[in-house]
ModelCIF file with pLDDT and N, C-alpha, C, O atoms, coordinates in Angstrom:
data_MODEL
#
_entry.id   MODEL 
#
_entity.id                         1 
_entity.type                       polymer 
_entity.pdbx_number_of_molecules   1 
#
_entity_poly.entity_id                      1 
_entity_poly.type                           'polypeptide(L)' 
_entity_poly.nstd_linkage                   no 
_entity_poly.nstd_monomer                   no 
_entity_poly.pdbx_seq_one_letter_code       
;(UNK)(UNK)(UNK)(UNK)(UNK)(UNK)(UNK)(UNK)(UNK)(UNK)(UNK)(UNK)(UNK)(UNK)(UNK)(UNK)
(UNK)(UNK)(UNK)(UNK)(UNK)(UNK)(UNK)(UNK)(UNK)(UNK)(UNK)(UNK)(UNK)(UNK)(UNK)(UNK)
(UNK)(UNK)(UNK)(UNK)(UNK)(UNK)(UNK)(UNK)(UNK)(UNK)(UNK)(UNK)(UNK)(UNK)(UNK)(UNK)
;
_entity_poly.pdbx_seq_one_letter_code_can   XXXXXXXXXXXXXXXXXXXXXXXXXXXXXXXXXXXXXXXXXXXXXXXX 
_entity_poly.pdbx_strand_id                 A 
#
loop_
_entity_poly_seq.entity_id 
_entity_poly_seq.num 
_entity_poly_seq.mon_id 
_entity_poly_seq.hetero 
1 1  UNK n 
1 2  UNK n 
1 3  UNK n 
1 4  UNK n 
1 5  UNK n 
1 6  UNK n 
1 7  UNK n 
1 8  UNK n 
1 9  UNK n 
1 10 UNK n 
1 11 UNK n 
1 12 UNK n 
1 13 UNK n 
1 14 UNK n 
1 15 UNK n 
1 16 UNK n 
1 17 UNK n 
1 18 UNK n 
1 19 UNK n 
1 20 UNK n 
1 21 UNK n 
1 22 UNK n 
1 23 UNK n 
1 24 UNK n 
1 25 UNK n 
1 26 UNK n 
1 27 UNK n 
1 28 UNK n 
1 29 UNK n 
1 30 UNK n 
1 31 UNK n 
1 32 UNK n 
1 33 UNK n 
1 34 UNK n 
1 35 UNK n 
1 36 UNK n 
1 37 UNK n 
1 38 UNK n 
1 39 UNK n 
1 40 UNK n 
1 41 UNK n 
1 42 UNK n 
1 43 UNK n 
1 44 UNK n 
1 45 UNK n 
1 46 UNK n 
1 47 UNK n 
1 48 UNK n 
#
_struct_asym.id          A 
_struct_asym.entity_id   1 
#
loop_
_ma_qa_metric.id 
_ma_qa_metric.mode 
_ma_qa_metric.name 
_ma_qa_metric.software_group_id 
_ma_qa_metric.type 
1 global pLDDT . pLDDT 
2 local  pLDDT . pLDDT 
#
_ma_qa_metric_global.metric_id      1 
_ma_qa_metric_global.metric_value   80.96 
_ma_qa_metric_global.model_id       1 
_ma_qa_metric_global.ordinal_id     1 
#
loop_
_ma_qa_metric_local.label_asym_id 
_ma_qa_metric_local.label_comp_id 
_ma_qa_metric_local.label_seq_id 
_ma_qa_metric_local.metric_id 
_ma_qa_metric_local.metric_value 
_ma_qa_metric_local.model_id 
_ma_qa_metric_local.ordinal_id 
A UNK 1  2 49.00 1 1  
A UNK 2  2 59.00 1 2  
A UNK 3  2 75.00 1 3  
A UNK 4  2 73.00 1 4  
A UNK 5  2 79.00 1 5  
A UNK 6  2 86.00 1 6  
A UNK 7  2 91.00 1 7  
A UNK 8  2 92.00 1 8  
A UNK 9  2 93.00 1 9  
A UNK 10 2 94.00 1 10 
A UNK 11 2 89.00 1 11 
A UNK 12 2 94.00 1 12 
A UNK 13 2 95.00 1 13 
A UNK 14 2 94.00 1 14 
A UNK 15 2 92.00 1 15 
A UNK 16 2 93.00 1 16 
A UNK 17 2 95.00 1 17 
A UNK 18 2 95.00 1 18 
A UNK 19 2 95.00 1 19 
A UNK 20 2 94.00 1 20 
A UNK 21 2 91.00 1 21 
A UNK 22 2 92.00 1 22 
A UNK 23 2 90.00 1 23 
A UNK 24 2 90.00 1 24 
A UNK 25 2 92.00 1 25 
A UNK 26 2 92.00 1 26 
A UNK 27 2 90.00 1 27 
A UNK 28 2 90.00 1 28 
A UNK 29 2 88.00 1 29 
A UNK 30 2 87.00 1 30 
A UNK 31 2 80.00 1 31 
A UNK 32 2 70.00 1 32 
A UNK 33 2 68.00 1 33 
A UNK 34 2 61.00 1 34 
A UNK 35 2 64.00 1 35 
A UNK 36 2 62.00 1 36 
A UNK 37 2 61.00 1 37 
A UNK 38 2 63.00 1 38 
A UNK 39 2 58.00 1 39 
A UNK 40 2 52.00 1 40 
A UNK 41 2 56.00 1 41 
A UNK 42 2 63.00 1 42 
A UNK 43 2 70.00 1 43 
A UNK 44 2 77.00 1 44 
A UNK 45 2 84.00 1 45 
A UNK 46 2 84.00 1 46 
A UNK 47 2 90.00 1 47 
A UNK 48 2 94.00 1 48 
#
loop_
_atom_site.group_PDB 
_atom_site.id 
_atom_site.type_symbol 
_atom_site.label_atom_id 
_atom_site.label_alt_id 
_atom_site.label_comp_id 
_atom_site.label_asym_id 
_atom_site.label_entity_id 
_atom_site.label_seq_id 
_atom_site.pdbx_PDB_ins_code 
_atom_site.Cartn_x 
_atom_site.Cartn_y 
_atom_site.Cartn_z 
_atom_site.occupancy 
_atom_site.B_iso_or_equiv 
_atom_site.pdbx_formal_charge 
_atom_site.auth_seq_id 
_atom_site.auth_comp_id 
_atom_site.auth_asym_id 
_atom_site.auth_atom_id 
_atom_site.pdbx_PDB_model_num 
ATOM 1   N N  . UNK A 1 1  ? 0.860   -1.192 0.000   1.00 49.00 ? 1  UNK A N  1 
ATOM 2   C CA . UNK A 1 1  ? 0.000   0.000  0.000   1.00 49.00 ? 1  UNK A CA 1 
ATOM 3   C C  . UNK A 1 1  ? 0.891   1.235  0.000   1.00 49.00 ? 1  UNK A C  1 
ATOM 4   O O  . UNK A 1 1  ? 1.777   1.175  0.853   1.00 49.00 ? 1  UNK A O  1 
ATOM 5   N N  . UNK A 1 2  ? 0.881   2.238  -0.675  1.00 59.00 ? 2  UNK A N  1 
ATOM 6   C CA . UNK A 1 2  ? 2.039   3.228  -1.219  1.00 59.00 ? 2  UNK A CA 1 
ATOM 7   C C  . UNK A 1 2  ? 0.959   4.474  -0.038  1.00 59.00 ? 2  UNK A C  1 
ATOM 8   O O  . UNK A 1 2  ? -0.241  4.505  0.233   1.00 59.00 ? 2  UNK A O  1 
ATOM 9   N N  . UNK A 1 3  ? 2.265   5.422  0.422   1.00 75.00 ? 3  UNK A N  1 
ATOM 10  C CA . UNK A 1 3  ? 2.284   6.308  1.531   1.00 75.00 ? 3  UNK A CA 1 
ATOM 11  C C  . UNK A 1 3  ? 1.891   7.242  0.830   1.00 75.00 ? 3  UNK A C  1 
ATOM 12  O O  . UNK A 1 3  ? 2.363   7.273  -0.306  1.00 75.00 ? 3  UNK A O  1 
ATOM 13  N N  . UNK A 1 4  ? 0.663   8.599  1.318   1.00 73.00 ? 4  UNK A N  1 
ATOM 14  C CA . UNK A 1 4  ? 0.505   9.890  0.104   1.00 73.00 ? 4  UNK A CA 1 
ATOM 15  C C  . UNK A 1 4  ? 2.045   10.043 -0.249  1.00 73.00 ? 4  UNK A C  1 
ATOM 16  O O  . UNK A 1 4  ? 2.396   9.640  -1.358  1.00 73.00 ? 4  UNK A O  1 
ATOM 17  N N  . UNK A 1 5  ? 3.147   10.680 0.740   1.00 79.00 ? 5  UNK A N  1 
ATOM 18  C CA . UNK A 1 5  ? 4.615   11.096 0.232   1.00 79.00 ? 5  UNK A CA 1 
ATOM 19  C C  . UNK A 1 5  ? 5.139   9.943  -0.962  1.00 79.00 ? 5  UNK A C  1 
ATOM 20  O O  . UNK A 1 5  ? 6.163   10.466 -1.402  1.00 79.00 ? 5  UNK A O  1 
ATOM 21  N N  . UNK A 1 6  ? 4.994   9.008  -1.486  1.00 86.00 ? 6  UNK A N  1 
ATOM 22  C CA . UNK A 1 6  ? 5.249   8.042  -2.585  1.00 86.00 ? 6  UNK A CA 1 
ATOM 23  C C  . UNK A 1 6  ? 4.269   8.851  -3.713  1.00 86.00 ? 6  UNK A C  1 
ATOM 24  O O  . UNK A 1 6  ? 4.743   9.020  -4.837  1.00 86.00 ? 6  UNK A O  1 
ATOM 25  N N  . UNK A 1 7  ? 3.319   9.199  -3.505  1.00 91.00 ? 7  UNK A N  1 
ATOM 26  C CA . UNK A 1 7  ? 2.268   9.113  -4.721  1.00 91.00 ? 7  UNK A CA 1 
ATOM 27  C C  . UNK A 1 7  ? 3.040   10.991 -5.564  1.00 91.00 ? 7  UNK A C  1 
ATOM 28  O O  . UNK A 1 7  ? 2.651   12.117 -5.256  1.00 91.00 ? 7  UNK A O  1 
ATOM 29  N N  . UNK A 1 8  ? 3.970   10.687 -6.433  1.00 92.00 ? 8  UNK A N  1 
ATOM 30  C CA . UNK A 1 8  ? 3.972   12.046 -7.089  1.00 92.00 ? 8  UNK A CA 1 
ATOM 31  C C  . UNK A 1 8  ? 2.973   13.202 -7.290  1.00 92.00 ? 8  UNK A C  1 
ATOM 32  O O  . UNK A 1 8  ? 1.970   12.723 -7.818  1.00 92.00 ? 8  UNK A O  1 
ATOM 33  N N  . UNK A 1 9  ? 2.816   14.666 -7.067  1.00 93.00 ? 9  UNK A N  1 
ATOM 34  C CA . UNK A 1 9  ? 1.738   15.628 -7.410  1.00 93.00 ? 9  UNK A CA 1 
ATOM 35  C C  . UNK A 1 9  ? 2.168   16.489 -8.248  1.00 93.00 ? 9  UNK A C  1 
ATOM 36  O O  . UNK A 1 9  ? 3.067   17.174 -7.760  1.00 93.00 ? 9  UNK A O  1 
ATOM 37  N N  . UNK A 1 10 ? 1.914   16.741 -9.281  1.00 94.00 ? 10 UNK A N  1 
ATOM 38  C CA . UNK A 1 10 ? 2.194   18.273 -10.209 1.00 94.00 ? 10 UNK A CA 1 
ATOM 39  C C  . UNK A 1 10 ? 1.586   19.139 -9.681  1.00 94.00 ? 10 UNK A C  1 
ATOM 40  O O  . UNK A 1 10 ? 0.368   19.316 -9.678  1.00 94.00 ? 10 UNK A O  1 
ATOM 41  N N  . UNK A 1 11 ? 2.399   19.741 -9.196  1.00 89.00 ? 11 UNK A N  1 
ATOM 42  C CA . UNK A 1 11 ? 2.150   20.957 -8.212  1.00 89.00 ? 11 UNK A CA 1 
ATOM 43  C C  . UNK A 1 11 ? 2.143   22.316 -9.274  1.00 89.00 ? 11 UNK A C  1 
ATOM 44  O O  . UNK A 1 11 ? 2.232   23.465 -8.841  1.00 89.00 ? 11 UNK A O  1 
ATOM 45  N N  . UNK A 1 12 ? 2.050   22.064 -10.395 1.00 94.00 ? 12 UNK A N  1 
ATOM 46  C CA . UNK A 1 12 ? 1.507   23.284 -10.953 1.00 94.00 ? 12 UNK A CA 1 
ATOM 47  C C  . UNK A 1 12 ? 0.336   22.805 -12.172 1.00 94.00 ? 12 UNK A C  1 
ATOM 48  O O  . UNK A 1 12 ? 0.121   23.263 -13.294 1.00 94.00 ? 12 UNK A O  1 
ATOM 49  N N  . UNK A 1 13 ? -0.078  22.069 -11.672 1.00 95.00 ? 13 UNK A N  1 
ATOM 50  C CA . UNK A 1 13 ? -1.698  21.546 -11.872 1.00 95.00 ? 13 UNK A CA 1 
ATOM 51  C C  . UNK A 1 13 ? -2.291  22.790 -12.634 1.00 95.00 ? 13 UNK A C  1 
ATOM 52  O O  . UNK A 1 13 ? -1.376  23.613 -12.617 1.00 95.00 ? 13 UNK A O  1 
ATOM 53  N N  . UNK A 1 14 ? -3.306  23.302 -13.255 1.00 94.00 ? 14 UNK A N  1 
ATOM 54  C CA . UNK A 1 14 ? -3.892  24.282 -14.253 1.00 94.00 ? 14 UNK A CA 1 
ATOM 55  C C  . UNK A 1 14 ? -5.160  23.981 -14.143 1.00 94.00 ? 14 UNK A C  1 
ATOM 56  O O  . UNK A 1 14 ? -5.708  23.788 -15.228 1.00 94.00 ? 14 UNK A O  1 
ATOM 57  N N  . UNK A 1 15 ? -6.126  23.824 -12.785 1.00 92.00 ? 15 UNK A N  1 
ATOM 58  C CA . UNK A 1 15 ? -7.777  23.161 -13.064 1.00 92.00 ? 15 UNK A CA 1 
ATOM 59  C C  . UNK A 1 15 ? -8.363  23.713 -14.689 1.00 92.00 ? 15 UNK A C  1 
ATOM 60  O O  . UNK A 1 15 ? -8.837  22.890 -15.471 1.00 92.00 ? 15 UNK A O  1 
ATOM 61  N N  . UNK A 1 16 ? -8.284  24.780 -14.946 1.00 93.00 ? 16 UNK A N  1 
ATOM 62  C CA . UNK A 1 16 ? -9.185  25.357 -15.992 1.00 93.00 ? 16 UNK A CA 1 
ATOM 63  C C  . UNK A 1 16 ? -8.717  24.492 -17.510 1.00 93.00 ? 16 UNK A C  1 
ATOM 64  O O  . UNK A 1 16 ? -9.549  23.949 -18.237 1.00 93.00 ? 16 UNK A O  1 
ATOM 65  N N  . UNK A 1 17 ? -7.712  24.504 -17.691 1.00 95.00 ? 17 UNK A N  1 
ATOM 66  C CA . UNK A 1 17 ? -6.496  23.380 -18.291 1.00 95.00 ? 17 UNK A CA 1 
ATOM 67  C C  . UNK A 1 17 ? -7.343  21.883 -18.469 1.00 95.00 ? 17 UNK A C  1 
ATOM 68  O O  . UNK A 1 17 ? -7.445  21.399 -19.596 1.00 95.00 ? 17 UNK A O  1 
ATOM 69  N N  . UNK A 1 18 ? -7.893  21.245 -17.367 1.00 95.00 ? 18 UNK A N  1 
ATOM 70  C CA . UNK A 1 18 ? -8.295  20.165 -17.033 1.00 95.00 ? 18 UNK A CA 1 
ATOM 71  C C  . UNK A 1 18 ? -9.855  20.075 -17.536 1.00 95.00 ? 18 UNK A C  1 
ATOM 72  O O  . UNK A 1 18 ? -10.409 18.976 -17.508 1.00 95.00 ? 18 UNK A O  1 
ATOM 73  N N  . UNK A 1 19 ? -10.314 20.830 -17.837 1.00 95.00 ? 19 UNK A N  1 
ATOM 74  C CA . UNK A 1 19 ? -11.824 21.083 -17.783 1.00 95.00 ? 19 UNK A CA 1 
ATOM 75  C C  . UNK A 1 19 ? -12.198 20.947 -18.854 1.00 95.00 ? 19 UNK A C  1 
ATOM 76  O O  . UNK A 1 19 ? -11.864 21.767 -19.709 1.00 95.00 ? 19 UNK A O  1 
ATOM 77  N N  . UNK A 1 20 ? -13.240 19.569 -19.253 1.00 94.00 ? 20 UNK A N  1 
ATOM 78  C CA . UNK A 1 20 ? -14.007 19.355 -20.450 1.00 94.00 ? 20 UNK A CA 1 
ATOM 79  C C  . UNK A 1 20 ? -14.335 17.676 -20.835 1.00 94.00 ? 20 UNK A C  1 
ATOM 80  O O  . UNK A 1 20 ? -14.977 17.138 -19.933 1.00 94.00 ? 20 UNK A O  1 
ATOM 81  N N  . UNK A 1 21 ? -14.177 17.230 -21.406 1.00 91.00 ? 21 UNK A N  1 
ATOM 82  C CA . UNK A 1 21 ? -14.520 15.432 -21.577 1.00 91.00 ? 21 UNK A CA 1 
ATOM 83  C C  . UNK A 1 21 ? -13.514 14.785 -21.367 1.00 91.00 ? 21 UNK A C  1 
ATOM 84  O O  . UNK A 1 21 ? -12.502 15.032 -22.022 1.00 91.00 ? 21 UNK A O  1 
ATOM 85  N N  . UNK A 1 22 ? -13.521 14.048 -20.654 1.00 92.00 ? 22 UNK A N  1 
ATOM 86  C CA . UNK A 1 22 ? -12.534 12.832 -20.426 1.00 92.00 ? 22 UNK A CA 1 
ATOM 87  C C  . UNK A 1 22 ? -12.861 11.178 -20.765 1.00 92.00 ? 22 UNK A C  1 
ATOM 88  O O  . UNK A 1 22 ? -14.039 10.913 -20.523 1.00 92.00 ? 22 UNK A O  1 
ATOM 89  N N  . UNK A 1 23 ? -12.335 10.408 -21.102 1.00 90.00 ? 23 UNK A N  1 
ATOM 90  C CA . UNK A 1 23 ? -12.120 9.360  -21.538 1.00 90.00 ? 23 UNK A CA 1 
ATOM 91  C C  . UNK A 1 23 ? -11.576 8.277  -20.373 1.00 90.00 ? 23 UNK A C  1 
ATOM 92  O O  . UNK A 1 23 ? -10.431 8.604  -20.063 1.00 90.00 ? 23 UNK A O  1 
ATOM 93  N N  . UNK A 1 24 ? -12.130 6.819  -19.454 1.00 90.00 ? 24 UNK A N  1 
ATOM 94  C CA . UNK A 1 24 ? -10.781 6.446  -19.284 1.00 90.00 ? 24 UNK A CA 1 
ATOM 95  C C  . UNK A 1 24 ? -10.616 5.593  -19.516 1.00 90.00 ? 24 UNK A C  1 
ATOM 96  O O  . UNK A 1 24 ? -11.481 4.718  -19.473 1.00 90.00 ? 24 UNK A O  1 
ATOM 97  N N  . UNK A 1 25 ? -9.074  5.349  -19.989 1.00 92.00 ? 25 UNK A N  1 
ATOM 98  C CA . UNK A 1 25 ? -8.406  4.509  -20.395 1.00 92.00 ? 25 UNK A CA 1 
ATOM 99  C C  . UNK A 1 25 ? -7.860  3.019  -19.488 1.00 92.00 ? 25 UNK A C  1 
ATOM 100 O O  . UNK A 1 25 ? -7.629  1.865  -19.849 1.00 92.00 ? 25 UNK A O  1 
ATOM 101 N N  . UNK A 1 26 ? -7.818  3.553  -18.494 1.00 92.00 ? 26 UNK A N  1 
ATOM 102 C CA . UNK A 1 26 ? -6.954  2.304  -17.344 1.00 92.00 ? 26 UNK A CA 1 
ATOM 103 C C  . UNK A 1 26 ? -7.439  2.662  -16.033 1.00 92.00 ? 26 UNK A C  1 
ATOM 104 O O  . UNK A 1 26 ? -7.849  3.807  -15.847 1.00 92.00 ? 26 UNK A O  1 
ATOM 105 N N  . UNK A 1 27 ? -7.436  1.614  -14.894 1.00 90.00 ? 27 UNK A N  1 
ATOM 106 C CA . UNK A 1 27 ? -7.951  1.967  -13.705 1.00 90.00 ? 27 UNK A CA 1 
ATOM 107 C C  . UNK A 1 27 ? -7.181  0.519  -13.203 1.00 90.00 ? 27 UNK A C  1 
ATOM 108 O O  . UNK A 1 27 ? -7.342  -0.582 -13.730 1.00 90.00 ? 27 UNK A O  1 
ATOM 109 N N  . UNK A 1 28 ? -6.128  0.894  -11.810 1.00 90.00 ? 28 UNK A N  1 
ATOM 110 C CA . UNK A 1 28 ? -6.139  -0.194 -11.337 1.00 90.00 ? 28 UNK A CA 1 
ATOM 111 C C  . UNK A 1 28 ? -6.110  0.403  -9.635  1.00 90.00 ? 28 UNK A C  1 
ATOM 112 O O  . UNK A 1 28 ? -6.010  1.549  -9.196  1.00 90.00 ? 28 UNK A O  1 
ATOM 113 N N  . UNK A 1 29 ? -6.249  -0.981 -8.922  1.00 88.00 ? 29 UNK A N  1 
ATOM 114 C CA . UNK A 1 29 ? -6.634  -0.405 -7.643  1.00 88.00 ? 29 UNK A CA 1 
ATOM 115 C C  . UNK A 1 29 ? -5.718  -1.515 -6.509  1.00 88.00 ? 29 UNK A C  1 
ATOM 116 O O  . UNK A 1 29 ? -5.389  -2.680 -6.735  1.00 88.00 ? 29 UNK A O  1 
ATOM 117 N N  . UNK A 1 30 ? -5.501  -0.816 -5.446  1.00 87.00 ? 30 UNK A N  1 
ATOM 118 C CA . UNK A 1 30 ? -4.899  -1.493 -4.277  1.00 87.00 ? 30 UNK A CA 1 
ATOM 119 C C  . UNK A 1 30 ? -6.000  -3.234 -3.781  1.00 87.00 ? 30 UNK A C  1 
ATOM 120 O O  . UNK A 1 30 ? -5.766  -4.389 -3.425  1.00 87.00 ? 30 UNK A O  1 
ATOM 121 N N  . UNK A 1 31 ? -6.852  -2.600 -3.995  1.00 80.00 ? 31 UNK A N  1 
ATOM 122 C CA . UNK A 1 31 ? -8.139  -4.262 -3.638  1.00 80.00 ? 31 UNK A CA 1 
ATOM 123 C C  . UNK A 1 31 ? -9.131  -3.780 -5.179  1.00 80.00 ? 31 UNK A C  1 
ATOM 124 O O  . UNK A 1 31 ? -9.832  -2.798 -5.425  1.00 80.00 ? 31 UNK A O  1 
ATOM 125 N N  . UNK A 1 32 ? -8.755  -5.020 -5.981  1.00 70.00 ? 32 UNK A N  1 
ATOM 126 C CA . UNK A 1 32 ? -9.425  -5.178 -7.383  1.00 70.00 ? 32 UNK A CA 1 
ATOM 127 C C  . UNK A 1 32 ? -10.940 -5.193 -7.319  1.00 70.00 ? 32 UNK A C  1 
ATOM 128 O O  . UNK A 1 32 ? -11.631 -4.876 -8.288  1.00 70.00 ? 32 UNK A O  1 
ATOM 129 N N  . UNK A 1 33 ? -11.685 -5.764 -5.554  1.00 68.00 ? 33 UNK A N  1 
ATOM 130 C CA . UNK A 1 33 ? -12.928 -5.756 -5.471  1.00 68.00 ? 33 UNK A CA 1 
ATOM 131 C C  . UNK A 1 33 ? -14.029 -4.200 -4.969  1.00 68.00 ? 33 UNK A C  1 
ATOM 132 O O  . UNK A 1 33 ? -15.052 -4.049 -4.302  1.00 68.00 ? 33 UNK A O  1 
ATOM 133 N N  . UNK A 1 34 ? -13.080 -3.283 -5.749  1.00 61.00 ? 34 UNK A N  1 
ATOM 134 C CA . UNK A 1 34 ? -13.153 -1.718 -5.606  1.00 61.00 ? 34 UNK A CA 1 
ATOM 135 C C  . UNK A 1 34 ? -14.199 -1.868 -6.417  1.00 61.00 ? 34 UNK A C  1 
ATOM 136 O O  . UNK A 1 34 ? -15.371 -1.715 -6.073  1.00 61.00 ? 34 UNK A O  1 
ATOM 137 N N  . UNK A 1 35 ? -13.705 -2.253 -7.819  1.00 64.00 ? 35 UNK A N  1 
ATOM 138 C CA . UNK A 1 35 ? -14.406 -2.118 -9.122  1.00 64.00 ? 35 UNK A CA 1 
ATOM 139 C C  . UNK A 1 35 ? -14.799 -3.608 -9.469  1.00 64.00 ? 35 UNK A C  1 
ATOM 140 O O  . UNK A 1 35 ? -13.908 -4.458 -9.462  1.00 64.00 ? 35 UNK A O  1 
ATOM 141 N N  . UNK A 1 36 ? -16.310 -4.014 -9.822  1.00 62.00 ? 36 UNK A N  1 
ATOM 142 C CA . UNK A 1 36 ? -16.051 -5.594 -9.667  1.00 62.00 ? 36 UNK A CA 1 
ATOM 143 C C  . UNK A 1 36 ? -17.176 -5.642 -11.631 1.00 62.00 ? 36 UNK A C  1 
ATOM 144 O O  . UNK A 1 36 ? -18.131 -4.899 -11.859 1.00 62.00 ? 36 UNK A O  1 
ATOM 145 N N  . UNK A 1 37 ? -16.730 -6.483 -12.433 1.00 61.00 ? 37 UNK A N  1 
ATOM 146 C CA . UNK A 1 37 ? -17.125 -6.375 -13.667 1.00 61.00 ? 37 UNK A CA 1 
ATOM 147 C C  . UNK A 1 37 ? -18.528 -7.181 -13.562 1.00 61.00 ? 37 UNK A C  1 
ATOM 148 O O  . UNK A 1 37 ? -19.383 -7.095 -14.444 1.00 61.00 ? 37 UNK A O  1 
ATOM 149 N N  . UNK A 1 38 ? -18.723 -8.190 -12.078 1.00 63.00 ? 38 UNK A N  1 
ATOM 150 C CA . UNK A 1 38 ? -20.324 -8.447 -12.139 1.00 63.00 ? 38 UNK A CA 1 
ATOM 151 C C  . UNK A 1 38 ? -21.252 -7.514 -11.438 1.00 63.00 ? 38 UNK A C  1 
ATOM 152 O O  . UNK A 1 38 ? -22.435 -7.786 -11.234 1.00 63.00 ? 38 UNK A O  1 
ATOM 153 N N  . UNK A 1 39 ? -20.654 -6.371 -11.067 1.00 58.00 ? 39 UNK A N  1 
ATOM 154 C CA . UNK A 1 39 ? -21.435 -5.187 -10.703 1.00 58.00 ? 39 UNK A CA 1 
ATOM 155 C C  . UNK A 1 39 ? -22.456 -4.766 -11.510 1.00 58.00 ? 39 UNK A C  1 
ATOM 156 O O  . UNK A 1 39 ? -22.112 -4.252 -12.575 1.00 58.00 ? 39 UNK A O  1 
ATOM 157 N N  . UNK A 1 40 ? -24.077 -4.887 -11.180 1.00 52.00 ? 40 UNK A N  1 
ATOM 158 C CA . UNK A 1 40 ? -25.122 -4.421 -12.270 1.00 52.00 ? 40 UNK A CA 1 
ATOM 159 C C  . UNK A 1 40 ? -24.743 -2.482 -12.631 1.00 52.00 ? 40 UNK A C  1 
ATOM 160 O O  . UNK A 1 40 ? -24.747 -1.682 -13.568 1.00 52.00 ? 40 UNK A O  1 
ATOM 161 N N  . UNK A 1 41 ? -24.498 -2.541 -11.364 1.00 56.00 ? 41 UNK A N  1 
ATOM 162 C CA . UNK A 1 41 ? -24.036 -1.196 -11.941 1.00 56.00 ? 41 UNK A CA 1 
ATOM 163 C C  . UNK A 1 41 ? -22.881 -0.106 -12.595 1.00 56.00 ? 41 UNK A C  1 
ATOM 164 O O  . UNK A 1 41 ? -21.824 -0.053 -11.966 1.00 56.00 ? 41 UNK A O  1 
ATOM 165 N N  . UNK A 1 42 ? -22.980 0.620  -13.603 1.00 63.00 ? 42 UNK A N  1 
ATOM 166 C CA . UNK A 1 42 ? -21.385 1.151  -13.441 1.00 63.00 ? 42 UNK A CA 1 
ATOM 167 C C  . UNK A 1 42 ? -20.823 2.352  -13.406 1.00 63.00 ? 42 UNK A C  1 
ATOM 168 O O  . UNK A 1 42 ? -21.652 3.188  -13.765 1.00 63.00 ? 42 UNK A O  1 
ATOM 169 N N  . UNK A 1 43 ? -20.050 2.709  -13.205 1.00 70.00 ? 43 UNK A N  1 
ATOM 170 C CA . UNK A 1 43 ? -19.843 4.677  -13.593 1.00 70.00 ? 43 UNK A CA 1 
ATOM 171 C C  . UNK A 1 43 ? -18.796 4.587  -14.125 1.00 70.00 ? 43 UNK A C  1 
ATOM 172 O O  . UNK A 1 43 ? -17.842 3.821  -14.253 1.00 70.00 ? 43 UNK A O  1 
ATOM 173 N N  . UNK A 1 44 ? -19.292 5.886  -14.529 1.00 77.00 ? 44 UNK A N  1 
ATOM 174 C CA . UNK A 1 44 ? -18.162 6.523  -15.680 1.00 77.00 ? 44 UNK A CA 1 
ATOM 175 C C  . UNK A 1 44 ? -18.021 7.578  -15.601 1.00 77.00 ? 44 UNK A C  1 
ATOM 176 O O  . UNK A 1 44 ? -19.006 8.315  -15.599 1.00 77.00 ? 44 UNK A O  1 
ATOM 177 N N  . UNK A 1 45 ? -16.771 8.070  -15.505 1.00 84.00 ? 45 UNK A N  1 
ATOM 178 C CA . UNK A 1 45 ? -16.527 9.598  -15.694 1.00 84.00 ? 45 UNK A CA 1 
ATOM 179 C C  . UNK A 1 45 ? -16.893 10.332 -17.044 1.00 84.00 ? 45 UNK A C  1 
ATOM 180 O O  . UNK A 1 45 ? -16.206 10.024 -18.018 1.00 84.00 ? 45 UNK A O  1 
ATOM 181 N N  . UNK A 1 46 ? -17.844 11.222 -17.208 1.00 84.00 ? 46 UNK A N  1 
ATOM 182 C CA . UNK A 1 46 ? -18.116 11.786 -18.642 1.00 84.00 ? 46 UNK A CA 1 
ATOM 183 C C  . UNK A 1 46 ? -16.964 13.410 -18.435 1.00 84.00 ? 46 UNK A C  1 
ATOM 184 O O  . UNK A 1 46 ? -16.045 13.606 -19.231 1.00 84.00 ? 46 UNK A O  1 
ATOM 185 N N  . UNK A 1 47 ? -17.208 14.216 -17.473 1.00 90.00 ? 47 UNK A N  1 
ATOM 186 C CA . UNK A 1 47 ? -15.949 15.348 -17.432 1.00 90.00 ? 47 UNK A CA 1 
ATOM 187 C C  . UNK A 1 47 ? -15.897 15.610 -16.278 1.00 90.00 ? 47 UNK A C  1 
ATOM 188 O O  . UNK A 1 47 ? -16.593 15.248 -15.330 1.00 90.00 ? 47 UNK A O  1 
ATOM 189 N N  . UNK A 1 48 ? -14.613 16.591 -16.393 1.00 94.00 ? 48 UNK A N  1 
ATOM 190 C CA . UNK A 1 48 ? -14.210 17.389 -15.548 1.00 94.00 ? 48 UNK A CA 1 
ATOM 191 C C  . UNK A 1 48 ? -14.470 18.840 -15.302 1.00 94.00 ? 48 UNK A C  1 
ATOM 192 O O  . UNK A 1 48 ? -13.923 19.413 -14.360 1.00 94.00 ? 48 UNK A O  1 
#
């Protein structure tokens, strides 16, 4: 399990920059039963 101080931040981040449709591509997680593919339900990020 990785410490926040491990997890890199771009500290000059641009929110307005960030803002509009997103796509995603990859998702992985510390416990895989975060996201489970027999879930009836699902989400999706449409934007930011």
């Amino acid at each position: 399990q990785e410490t926040l101080e491990e997890v890199p931040l771009q500290q000059d981040f641009d929110v307005q920059k960030a803002e509009g449709h997103w796509i995603t591509l990859q998702l992985a997680a510390t416990h895989p039963g975060l996201v489970s593919p027999d879930d009836p339900l699902r989400l999706s990020l449409h934007s930011i």
